[in-house]
PDB file of N, CA and C in Angstrom:
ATOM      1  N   UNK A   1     -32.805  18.265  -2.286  1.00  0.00           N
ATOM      2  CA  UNK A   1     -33.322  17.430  -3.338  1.00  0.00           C
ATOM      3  C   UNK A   1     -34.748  17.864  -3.635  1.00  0.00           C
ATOM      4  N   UNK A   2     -35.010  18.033  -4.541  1.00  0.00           N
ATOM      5  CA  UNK A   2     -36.630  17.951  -4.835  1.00  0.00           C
ATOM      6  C   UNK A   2     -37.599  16.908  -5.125  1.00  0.00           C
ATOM      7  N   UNK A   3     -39.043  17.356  -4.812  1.00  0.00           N
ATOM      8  CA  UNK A   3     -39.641  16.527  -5.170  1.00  0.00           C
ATOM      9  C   UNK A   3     -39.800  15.232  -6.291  1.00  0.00           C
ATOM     10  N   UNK A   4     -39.381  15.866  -7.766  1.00  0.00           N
ATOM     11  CA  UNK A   4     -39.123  15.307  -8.710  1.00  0.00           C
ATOM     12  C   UNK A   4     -38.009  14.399  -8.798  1.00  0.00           C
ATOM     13  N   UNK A   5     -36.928  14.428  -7.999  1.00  0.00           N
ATOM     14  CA  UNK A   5     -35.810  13.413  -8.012  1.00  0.00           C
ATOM     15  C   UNK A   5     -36.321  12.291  -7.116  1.00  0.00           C
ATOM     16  N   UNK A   6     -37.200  12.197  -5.717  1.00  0.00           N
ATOM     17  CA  UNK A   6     -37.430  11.576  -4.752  1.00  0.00           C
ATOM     18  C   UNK A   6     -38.760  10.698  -5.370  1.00  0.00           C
ATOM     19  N   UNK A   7     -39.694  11.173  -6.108  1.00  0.00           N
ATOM     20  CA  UNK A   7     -41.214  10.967  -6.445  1.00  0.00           C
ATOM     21  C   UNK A   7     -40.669   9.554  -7.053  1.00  0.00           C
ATOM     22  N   UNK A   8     -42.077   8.210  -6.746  1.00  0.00           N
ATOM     23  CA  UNK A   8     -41.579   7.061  -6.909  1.00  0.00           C
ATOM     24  C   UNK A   8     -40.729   5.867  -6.156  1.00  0.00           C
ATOM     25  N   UNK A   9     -39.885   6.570  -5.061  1.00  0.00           N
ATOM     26  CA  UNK A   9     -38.865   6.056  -4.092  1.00  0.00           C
ATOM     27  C   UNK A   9     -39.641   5.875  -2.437  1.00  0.00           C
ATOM     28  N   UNK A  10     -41.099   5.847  -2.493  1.00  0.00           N
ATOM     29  CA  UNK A  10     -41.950   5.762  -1.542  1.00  0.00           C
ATOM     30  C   UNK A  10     -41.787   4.380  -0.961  1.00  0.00           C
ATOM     31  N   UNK A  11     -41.618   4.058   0.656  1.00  0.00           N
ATOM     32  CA  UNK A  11     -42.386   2.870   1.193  1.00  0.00           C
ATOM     33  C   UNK A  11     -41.613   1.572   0.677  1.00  0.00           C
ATOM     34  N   UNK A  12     -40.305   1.573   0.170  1.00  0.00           N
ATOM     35  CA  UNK A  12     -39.729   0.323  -0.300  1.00  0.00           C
ATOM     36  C   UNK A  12     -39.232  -0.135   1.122  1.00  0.00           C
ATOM     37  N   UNK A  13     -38.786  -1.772   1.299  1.00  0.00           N
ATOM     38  CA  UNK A  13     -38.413  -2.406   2.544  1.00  0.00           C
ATOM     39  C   UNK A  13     -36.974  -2.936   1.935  1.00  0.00           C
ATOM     40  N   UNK A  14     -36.242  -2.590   3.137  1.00  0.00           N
ATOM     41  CA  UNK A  14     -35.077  -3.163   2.568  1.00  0.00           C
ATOM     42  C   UNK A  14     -34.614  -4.118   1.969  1.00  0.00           C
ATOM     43  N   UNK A  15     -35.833  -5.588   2.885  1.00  0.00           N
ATOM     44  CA  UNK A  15     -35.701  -6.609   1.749  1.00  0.00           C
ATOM     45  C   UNK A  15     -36.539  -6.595   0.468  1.00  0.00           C
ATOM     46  N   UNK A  16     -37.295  -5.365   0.113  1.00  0.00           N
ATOM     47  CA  UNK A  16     -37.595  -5.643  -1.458  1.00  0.00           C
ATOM     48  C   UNK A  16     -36.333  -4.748  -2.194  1.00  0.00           C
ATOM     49  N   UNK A  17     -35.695  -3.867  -1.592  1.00  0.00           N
ATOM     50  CA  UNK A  17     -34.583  -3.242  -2.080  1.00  0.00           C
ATOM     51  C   UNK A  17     -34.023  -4.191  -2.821  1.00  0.00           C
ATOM     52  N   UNK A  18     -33.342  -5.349  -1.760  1.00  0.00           N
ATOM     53  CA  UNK A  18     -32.172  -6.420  -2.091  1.00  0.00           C
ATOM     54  C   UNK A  18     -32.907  -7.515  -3.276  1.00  0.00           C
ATOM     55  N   UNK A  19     -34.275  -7.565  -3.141  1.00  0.00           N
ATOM     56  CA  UNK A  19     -34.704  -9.414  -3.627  1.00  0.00           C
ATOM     57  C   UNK A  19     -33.723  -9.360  -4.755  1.00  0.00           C
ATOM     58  N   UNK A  20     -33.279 -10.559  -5.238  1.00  0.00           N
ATOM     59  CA  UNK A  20     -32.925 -10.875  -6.265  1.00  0.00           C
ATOM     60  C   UNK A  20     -31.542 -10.636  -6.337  1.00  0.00           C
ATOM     61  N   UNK A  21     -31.018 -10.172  -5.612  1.00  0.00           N
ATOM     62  CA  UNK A  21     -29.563  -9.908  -5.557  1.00  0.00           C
ATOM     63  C   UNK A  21     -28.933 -11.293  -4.744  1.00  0.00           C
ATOM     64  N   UNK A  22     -28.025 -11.463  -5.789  1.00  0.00           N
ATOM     65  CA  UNK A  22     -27.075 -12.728  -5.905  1.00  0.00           C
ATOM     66  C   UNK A  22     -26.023 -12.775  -4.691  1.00  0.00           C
ATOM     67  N   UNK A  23     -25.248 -13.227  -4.068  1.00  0.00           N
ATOM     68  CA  UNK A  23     -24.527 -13.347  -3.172  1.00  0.00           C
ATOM     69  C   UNK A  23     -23.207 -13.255  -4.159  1.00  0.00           C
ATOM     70  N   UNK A  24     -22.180 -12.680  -3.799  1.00  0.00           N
ATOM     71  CA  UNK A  24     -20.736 -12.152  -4.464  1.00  0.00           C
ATOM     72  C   UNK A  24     -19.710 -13.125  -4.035  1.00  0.00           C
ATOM     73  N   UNK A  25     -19.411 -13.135  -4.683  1.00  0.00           N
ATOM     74  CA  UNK A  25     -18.153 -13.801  -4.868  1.00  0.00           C
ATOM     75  C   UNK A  25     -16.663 -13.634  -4.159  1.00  0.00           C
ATOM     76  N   UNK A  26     -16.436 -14.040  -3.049  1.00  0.00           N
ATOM     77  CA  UNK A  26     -15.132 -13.043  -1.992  1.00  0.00           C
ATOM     78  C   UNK A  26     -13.910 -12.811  -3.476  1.00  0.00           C
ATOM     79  N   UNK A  27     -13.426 -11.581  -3.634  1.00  0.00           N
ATOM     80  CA  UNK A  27     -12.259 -11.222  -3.932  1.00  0.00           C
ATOM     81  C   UNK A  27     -11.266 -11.472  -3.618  1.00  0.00           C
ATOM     82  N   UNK A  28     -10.303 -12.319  -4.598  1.00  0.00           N
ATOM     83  CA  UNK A  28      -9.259 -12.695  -4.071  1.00  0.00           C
ATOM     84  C   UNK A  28      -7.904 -11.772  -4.922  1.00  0.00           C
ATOM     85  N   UNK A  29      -6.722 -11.660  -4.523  1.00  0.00           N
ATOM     86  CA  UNK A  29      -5.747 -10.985  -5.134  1.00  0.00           C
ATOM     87  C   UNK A  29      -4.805 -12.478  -5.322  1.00  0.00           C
ATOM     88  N   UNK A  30      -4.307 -12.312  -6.716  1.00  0.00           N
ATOM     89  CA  UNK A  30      -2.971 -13.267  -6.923  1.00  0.00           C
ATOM     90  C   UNK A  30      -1.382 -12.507  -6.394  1.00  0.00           C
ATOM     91  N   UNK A  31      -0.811 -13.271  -5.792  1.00  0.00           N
ATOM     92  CA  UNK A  31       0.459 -12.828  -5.026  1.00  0.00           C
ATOM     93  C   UNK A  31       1.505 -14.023  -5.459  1.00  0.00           C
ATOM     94  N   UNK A  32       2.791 -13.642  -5.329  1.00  0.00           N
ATOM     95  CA  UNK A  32       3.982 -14.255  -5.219  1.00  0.00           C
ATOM     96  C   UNK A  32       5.065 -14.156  -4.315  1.00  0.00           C
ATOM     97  N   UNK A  33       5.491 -15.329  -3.562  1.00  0.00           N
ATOM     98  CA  UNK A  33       6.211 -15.268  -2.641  1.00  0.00           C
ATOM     99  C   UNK A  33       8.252 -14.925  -3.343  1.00  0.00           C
ATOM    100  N   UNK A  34       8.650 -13.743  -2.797  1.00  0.00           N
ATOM    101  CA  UNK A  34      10.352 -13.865  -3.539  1.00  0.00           C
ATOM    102  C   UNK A  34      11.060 -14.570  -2.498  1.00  0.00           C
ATOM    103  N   UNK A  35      10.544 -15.238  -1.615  1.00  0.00           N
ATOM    104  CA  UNK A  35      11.448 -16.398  -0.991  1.00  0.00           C
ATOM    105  C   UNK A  35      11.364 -17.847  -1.374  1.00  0.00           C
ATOM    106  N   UNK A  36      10.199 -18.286  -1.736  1.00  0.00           N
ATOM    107  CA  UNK A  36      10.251 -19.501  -1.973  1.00  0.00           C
ATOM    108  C   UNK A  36       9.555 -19.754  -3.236  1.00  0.00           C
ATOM    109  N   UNK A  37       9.552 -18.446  -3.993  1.00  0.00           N
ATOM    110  CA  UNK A  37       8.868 -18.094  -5.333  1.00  0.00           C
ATOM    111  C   UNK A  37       7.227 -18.767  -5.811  1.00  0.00           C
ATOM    112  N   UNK A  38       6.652 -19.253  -4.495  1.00  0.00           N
ATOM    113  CA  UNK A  38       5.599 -19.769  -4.410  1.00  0.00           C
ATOM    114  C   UNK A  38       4.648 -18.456  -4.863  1.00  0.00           C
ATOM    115  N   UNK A  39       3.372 -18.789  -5.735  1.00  0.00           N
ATOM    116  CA  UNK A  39       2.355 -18.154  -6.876  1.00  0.00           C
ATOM    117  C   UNK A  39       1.237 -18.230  -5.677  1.00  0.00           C
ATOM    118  N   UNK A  40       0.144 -18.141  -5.302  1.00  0.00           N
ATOM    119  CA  UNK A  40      -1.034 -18.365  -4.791  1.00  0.00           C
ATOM    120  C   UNK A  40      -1.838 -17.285  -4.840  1.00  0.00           C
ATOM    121  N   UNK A  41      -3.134 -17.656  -4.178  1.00  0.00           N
ATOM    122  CA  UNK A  41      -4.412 -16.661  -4.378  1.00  0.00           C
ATOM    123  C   UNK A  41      -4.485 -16.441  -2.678  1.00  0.00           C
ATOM    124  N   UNK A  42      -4.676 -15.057  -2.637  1.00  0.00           N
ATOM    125  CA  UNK A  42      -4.837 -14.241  -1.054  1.00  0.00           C
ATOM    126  C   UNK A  42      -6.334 -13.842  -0.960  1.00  0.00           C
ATOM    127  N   UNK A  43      -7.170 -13.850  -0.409  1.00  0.00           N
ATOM    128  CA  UNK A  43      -8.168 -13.133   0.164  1.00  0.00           C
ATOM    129  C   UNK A  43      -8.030 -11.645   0.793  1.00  0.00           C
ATOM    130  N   UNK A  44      -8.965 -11.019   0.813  1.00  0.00           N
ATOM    131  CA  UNK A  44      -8.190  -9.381   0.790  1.00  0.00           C
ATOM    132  C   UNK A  44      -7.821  -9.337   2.945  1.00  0.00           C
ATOM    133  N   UNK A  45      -8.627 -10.349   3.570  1.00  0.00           N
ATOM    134  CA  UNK A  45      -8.218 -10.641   4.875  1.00  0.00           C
ATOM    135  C   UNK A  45      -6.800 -11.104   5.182  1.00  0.00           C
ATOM    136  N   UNK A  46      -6.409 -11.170   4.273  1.00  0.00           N
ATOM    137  CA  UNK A  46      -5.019 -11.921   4.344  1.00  0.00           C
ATOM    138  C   UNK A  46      -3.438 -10.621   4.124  1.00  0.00           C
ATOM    139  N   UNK A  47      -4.142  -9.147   3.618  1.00  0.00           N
ATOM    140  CA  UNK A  47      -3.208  -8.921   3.006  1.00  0.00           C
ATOM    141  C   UNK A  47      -3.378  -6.913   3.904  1.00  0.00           C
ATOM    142  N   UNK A  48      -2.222  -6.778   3.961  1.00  0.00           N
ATOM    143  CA  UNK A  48      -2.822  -5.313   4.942  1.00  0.00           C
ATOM    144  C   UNK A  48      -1.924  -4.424   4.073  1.00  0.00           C
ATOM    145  N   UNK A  49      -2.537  -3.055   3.417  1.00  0.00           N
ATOM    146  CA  UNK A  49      -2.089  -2.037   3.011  1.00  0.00           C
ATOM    147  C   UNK A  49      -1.736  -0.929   3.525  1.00  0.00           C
ATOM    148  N   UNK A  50      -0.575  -0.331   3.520  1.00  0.00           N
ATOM    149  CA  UNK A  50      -0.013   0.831   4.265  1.00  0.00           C
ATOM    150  C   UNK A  50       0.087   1.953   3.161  1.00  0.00           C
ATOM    151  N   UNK A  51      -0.472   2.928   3.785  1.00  0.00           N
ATOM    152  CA  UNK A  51      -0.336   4.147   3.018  1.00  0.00           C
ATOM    153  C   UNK A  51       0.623   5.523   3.129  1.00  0.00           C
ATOM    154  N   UNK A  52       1.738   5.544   2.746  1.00  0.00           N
ATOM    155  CA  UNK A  52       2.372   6.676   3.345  1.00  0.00           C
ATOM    156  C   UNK A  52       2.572   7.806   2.672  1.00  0.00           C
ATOM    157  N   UNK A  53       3.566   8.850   3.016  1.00  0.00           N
ATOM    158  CA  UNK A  53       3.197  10.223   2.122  1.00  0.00           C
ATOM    159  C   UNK A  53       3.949  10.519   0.771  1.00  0.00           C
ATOM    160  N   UNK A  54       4.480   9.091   0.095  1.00  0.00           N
ATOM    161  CA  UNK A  54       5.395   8.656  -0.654  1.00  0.00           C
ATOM    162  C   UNK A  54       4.970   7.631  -1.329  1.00  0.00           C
ATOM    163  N   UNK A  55       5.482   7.449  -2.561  1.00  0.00           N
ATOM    164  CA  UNK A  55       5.730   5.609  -3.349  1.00  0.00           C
ATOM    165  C   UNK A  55       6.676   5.145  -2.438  1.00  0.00           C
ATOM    166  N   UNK A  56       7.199   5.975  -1.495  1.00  0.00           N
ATOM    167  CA  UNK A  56       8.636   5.067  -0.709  1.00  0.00           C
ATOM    168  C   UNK A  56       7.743   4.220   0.603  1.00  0.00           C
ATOM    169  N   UNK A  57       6.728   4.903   0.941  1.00  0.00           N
ATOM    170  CA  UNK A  57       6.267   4.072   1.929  1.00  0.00           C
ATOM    171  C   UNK A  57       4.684   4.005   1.799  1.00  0.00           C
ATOM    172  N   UNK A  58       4.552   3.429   0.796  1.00  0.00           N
ATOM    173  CA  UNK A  58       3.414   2.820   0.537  1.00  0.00           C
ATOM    174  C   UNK A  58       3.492   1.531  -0.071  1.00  0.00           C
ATOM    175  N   UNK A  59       3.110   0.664   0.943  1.00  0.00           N
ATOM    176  CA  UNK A  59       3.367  -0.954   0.528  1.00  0.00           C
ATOM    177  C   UNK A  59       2.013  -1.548   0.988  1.00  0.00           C
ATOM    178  N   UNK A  60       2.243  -3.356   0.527  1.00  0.00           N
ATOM    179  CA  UNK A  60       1.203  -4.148   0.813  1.00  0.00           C
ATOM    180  C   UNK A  60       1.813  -4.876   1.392  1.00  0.00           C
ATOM    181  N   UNK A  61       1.620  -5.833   2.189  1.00  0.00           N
ATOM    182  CA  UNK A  61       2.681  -6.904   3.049  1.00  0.00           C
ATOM    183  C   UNK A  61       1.186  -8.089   3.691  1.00  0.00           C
ATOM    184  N   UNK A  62       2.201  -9.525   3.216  1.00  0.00           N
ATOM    185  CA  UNK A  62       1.122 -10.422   4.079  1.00  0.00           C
ATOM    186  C   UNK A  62       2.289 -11.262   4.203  1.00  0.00           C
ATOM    187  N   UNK A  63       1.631 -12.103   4.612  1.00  0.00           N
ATOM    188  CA  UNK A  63       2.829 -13.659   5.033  1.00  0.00           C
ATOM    189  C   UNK A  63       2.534 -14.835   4.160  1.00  0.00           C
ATOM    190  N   UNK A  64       3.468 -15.222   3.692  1.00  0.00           N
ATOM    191  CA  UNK A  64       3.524 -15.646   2.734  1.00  0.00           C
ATOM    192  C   UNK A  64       2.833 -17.825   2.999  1.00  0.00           C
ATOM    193  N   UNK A  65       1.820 -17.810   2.336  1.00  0.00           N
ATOM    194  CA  UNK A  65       0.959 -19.192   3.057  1.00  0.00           C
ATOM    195  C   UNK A  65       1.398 -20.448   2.848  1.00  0.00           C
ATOM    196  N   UNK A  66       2.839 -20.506   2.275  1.00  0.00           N
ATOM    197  CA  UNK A  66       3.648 -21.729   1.937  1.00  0.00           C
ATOM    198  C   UNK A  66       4.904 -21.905   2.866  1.00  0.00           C
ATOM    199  N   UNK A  67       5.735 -20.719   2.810  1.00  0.00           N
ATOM    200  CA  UNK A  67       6.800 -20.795   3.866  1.00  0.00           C
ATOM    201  C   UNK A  67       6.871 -19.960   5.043  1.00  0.00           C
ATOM    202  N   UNK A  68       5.662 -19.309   4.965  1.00  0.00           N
ATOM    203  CA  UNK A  68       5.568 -18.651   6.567  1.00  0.00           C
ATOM    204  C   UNK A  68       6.116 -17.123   6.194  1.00  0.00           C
ATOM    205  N   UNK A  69       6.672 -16.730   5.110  1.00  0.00           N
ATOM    206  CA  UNK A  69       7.702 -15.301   5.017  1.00  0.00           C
ATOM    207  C   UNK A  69       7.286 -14.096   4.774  1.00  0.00           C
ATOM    208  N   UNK A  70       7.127 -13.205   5.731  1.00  0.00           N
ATOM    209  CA  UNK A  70       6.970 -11.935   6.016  1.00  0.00           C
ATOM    210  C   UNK A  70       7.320 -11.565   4.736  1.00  0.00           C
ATOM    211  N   UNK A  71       6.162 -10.968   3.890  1.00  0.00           N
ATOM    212  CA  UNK A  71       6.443 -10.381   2.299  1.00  0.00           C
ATOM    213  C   UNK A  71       5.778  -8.879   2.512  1.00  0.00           C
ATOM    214  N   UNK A  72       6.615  -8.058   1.756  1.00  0.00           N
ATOM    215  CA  UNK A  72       6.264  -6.703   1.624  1.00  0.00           C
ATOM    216  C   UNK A  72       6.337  -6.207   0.259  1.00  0.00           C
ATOM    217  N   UNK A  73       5.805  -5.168  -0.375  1.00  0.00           N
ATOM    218  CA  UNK A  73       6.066  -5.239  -1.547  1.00  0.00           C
ATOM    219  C   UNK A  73       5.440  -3.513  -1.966  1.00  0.00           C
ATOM    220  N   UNK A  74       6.115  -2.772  -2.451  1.00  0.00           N
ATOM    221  CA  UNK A  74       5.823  -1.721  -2.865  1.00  0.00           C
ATOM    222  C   UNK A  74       4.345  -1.479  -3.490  1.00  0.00           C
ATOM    223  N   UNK A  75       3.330  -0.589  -2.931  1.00  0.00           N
ATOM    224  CA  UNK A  75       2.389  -0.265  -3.626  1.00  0.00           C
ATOM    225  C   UNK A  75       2.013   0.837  -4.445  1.00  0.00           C
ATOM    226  N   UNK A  76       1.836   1.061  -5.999  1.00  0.00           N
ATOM    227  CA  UNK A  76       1.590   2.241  -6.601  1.00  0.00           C
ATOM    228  C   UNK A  76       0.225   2.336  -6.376  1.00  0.00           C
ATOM    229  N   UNK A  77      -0.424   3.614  -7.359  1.00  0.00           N
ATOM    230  CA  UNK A  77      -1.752   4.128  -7.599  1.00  0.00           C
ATOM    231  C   UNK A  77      -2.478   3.233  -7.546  1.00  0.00           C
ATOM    232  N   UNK A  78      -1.812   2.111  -8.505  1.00  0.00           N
ATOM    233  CA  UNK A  78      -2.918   0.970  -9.432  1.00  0.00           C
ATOM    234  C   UNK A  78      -3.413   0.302  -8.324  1.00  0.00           C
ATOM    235  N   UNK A  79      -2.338  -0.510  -7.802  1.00  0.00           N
ATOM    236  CA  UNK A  79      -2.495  -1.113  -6.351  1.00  0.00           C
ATOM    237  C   UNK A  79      -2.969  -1.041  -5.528  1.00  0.00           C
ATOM    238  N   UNK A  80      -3.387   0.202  -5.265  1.00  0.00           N
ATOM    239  CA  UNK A  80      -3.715   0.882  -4.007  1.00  0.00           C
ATOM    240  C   UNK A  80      -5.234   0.909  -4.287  1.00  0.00           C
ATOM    241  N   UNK A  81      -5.445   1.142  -5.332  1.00  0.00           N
ATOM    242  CA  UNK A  81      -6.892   1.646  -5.823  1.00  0.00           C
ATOM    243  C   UNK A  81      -7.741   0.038  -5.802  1.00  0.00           C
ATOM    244  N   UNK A  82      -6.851  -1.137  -6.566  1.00  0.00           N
ATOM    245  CA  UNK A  82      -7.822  -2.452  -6.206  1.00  0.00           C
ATOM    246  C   UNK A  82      -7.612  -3.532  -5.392  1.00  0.00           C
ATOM    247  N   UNK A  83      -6.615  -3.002  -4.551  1.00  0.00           N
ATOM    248  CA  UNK A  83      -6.476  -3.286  -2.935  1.00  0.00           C
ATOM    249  C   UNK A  83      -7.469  -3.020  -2.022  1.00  0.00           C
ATOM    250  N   UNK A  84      -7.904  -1.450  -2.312  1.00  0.00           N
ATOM    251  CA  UNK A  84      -8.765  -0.766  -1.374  1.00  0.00           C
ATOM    252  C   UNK A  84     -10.103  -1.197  -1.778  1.00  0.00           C
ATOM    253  N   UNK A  85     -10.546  -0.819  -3.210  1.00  0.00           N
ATOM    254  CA  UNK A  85     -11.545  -1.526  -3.191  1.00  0.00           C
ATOM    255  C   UNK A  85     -12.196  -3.050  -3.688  1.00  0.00           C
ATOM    256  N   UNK A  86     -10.909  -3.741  -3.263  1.00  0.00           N
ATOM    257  CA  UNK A  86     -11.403  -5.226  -2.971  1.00  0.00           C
ATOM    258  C   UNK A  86     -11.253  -5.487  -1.156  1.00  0.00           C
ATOM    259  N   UNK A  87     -11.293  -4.549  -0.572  1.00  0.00           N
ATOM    260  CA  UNK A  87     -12.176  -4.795   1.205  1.00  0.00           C
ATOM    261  C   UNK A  87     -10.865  -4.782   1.918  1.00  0.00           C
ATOM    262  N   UNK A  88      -9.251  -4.606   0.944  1.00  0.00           N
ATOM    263  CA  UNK A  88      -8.244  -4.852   2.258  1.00  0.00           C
ATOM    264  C   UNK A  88      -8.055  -3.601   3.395  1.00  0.00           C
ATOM    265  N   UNK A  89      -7.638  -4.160   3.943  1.00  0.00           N
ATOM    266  CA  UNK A  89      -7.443  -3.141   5.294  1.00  0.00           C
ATOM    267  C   UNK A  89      -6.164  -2.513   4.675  1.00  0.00           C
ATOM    268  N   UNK A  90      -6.496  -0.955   5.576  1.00  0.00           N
ATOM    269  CA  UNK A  90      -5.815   0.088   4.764  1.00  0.00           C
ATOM    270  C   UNK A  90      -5.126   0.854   6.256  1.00  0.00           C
ATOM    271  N   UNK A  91      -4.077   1.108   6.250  1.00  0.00           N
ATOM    272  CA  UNK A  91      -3.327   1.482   7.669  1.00  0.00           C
ATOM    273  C   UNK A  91      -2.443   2.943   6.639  1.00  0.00           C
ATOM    274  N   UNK A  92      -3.247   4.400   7.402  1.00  0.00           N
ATOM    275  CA  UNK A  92      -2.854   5.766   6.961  1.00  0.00           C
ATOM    276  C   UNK A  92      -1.581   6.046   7.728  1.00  0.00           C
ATOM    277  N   UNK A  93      -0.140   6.008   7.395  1.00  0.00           N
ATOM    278  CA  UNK A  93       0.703   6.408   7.896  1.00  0.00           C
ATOM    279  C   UNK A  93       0.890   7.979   7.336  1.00  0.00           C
ATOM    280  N   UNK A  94       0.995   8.254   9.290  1.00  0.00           N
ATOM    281  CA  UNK A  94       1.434   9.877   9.315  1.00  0.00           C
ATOM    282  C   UNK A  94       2.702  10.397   9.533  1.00  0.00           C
ATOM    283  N   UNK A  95       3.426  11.582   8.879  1.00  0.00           N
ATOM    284  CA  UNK A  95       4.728  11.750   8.831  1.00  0.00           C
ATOM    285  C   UNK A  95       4.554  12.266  10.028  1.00  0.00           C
ATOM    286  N   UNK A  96       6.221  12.844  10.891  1.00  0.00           N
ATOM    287  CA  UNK A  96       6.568  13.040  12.029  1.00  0.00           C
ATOM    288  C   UNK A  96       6.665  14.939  12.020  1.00  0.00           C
ATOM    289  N   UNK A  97       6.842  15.021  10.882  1.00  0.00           N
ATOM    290  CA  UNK A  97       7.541  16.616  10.459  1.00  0.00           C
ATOM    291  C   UNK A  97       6.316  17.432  10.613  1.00  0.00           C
TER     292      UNK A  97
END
């Protein structure tokens, strides 16, 4: 980097970095249960993403907060992309071959 990109960026403290920055809002994902067709809002703690070397095994799966039911559900690109970056946990499955 040179001087000219860095010049100005002297001696700041992390809390003058932050002042003024607002506290966020937790991200929630909307989900639907296909057992008891129950609608609700998940927190991204609630919901664990698997990544595999396929659309065949790349899913999202949580339990469902009305009837208890182990839900899984196919994940594409789209999914994957604001799954990941709304904070859910992301589990890299590796093939055997």
């Amino acid at each position: 980097m040179s001087d000219s990109a860095t010049s100005g960026v002297r001696g700041i403290s992390v809390a003058a970095a932050f002042a003024g920055m607002r506290s966020v809002a937790p991200v929630v994902f909307r989900a639907g249960c296909p057992d008891c067709r129950g609608r609700f809002e998940l927190a991204a703690g609630a919901l664990r993403l698997a990544i595999g070397a396929s659309s065949r095994t790349t899913f999202y799966s949580f339990t469902c907060p009305e009837c208890g039911a182990a839900v899984r559900k196919p994940a594409g690109e789209r999914v994957v992309e604001l799954l990941t970056g709304g904070g859910v946990r992301t589990l890299r499955l590796h093939s055997t071959v």
